[in-house]
Structure formats: C-alpha cells, structure tokens
C-alpha atoms as a PDB file:
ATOM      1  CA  UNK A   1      93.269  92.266  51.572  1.00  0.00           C
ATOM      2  CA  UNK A   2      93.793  93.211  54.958  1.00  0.00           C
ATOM      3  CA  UNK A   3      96.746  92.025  56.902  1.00  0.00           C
ATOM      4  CA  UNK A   4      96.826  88.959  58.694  1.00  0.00           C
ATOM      5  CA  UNK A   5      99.268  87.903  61.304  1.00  0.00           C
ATOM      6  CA  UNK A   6     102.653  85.398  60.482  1.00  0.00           C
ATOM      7  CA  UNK A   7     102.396  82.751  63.154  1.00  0.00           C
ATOM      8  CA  UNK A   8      99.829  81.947  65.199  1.00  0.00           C
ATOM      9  CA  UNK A   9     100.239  83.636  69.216  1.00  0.00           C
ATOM     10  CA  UNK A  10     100.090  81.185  71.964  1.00  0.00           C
ATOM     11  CA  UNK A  11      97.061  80.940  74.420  1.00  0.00           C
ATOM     12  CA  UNK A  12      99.734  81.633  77.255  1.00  0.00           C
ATOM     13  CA  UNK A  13     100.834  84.724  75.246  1.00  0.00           C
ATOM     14  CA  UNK A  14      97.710  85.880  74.494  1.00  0.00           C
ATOM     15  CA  UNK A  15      96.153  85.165  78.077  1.00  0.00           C
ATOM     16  CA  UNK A  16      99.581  87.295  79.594  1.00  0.00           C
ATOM     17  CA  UNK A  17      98.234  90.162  77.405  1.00  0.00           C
ATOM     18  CA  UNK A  18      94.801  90.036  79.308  1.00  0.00           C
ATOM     19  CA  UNK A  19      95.710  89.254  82.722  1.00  0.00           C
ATOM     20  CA  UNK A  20      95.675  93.043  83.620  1.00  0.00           C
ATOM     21  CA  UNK A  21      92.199  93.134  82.345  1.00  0.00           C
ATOM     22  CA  UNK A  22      91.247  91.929  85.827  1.00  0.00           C
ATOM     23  CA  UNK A  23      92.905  94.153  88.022  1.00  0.00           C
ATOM     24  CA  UNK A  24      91.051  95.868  90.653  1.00  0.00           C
ATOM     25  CA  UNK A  25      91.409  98.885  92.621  1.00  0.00           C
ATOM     26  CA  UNK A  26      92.438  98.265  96.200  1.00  0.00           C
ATOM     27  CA  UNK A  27      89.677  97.975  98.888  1.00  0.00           C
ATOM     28  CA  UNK A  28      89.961 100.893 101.682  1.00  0.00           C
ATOM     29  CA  UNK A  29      87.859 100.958 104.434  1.00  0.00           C
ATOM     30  CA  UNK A  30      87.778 104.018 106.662  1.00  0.00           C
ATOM     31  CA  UNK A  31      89.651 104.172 110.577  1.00  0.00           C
ATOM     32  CA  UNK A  32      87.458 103.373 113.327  1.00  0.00           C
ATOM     33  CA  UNK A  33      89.283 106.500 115.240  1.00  0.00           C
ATOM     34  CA  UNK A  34      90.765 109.238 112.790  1.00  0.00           C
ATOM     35  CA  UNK A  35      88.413 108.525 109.947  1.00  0.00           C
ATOM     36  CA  UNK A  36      91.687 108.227 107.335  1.00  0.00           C
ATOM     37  CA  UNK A  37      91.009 105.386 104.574  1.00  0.00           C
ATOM     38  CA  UNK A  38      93.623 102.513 105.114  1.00  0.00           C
ATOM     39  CA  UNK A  39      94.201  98.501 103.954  1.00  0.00           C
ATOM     40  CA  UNK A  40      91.706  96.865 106.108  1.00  0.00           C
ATOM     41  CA  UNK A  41      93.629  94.194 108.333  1.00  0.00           C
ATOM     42  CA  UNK A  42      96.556  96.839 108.755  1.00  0.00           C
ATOM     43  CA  UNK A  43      97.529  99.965 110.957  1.00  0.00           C
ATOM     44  CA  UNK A  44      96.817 102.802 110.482  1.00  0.00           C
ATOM     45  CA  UNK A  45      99.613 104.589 109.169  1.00  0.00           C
ATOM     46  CA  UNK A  46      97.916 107.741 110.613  1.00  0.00           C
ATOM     47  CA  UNK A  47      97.236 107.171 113.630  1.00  0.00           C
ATOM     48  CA  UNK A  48      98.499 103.817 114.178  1.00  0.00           C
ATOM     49  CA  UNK A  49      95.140 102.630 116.154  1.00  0.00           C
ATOM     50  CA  UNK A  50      93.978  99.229 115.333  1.00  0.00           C
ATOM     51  CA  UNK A  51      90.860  97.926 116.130  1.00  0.00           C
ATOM     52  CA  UNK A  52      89.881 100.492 117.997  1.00  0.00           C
ATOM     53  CA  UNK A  53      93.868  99.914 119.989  1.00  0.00           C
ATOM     54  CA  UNK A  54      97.031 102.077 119.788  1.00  0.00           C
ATOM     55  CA  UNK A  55      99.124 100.622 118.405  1.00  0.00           C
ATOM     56  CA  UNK A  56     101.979 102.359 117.356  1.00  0.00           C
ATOM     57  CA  UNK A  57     102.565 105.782 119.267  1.00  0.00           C
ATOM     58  CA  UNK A  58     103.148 108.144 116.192  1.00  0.00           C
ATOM     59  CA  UNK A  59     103.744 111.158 118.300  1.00  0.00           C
ATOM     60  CA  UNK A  60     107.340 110.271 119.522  1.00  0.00           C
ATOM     61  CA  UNK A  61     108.940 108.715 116.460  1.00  0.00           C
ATOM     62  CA  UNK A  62     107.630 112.162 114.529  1.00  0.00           C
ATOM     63  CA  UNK A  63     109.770 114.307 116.566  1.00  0.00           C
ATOM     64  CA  UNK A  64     112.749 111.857 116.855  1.00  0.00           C
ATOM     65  CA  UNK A  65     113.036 113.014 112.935  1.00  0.00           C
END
C-alpha cells in the first residue's frame, strides 16, 4: 500500500504552494541613448536619460563619492 496523506490540505494551502508557478521574469527593454537594458517606465540607472531626456546628471554625484 502506498502512503496516503492524514488530513486533507486546504485549496488555499494548496493554491499558496502554486502561486510561484506563475512567476515571470521581469520585462527589460533596452535605453533609447546608452543601449543598457532597464525597467521600462523608469530611469536609467546608467545614464539617467529618459525618454530620450536627462534626467539625472550621473557625472557629478559619481565624483561627489
């Protein structure tokens, strides 16, 4: 006889369990000006251009440090 489990598991338990089934790698699309991949809708944290913009000027806050 094989074994069989004690108590029956709950569909939220067992749904829990296979939630992270559906995870998905993050979508990347590639800067308009350096060509680095980034989170579309966001900065780039390379060259801090946005749509085609600067942004953030990267240059002085890397030599402050």
């Amino acid at each position: 006889m094989v074994p069989l489990p004690k108590r029956k598991l709950s569909k939220g338990r067992r749904d829990r369990r296979r939630s992270q089934d559906a995870l998905q790698a993050a979508n990347l699309v590639q800067c308009s000006n350096c060509g680095e991949m980034r989170l579309p809708h966001t900065v780039c944290s390379n060259c801090g251009h946005y749509q085609g913009k600067e942004v953030l000027d990267l240059g002085k806050e890397s030599k402050k440090k």
